[in-house]
Protein backbone atom coordinates (compact mmCIF):
# COMPACT_ATOMS: atom_id res chain seq x y z
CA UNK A 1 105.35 81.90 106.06
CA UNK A 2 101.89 80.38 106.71
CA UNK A 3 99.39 81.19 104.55
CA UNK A 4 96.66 81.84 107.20
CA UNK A 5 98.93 84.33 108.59
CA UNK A 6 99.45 86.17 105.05
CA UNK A 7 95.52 85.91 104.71
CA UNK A 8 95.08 87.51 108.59
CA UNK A 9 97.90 90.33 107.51
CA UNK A 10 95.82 91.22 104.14
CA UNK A 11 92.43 91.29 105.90
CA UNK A 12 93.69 93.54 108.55
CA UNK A 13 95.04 95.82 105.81
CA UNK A 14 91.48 96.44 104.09
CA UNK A 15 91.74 93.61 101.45
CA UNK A 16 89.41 91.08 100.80
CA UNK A 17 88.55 87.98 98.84
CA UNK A 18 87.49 88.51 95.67
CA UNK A 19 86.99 84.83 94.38
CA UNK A 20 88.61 81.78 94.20
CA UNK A 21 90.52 80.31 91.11
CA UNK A 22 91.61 76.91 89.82
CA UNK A 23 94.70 76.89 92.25
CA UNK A 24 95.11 80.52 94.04
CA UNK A 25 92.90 83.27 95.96
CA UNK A 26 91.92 86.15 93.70
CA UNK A 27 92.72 89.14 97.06
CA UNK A 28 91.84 92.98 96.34
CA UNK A 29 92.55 96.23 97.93
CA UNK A 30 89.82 98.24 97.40
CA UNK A 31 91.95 101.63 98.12
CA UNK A 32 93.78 101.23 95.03
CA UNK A 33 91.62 98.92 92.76
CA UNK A 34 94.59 96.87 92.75
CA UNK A 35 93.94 92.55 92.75
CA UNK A 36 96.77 90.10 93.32
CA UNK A 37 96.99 85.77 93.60
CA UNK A 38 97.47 84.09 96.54
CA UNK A 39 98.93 80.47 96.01
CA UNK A 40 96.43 77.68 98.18
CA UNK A 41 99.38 75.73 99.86
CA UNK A 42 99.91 76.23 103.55
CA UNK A 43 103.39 77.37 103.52
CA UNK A 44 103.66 80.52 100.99
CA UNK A 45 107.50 81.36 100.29
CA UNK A 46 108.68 84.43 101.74
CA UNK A 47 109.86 86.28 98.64
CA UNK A 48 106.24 85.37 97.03
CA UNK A 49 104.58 87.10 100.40
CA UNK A 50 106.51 90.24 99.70
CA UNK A 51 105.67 90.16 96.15
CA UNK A 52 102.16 89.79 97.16
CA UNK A 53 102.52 92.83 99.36
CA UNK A 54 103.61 94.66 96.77
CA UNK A 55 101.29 94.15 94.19
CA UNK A 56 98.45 95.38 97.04
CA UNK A 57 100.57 98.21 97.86
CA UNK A 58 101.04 97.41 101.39
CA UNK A 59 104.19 97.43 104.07
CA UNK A 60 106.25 94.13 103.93
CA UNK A 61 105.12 91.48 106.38
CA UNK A 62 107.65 90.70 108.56
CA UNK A 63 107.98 86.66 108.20
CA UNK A 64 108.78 86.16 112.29
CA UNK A 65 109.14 82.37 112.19
């Protein structure tokens, strides 16, 4: 999946940047105090999205290529 479109699907669940690292996004969800990485390549592997998901707490994105 594209990354901008995992980005779009986090910010339109309530999370938000919380910095940047060496190689990933540091992404929060301020509901549950809960922070996850987010690799910087443009195509993020499906099973990583979902794990992403997870970690924030949030419905699966459905991948819809």
């Amino acid at each position: 999946m594209k990354r901008l479109k995992l980005l779009a699907y986090l910010a339109h669940c309530g999370c938000y940047l919380v910095r940047e690292g060496g190689r990933h996004s540091i992404y929060a969800n301020p509901v549950i105090g809960k922070t996850t990485s987010v690799p910087r390549h443009s195509e993020v592997p499906d099973p990583l999205a979902e794990k992403i998901c997870k970690d924030l707490r949030l419905p699966k994105i459905k991948s819809g290529k």
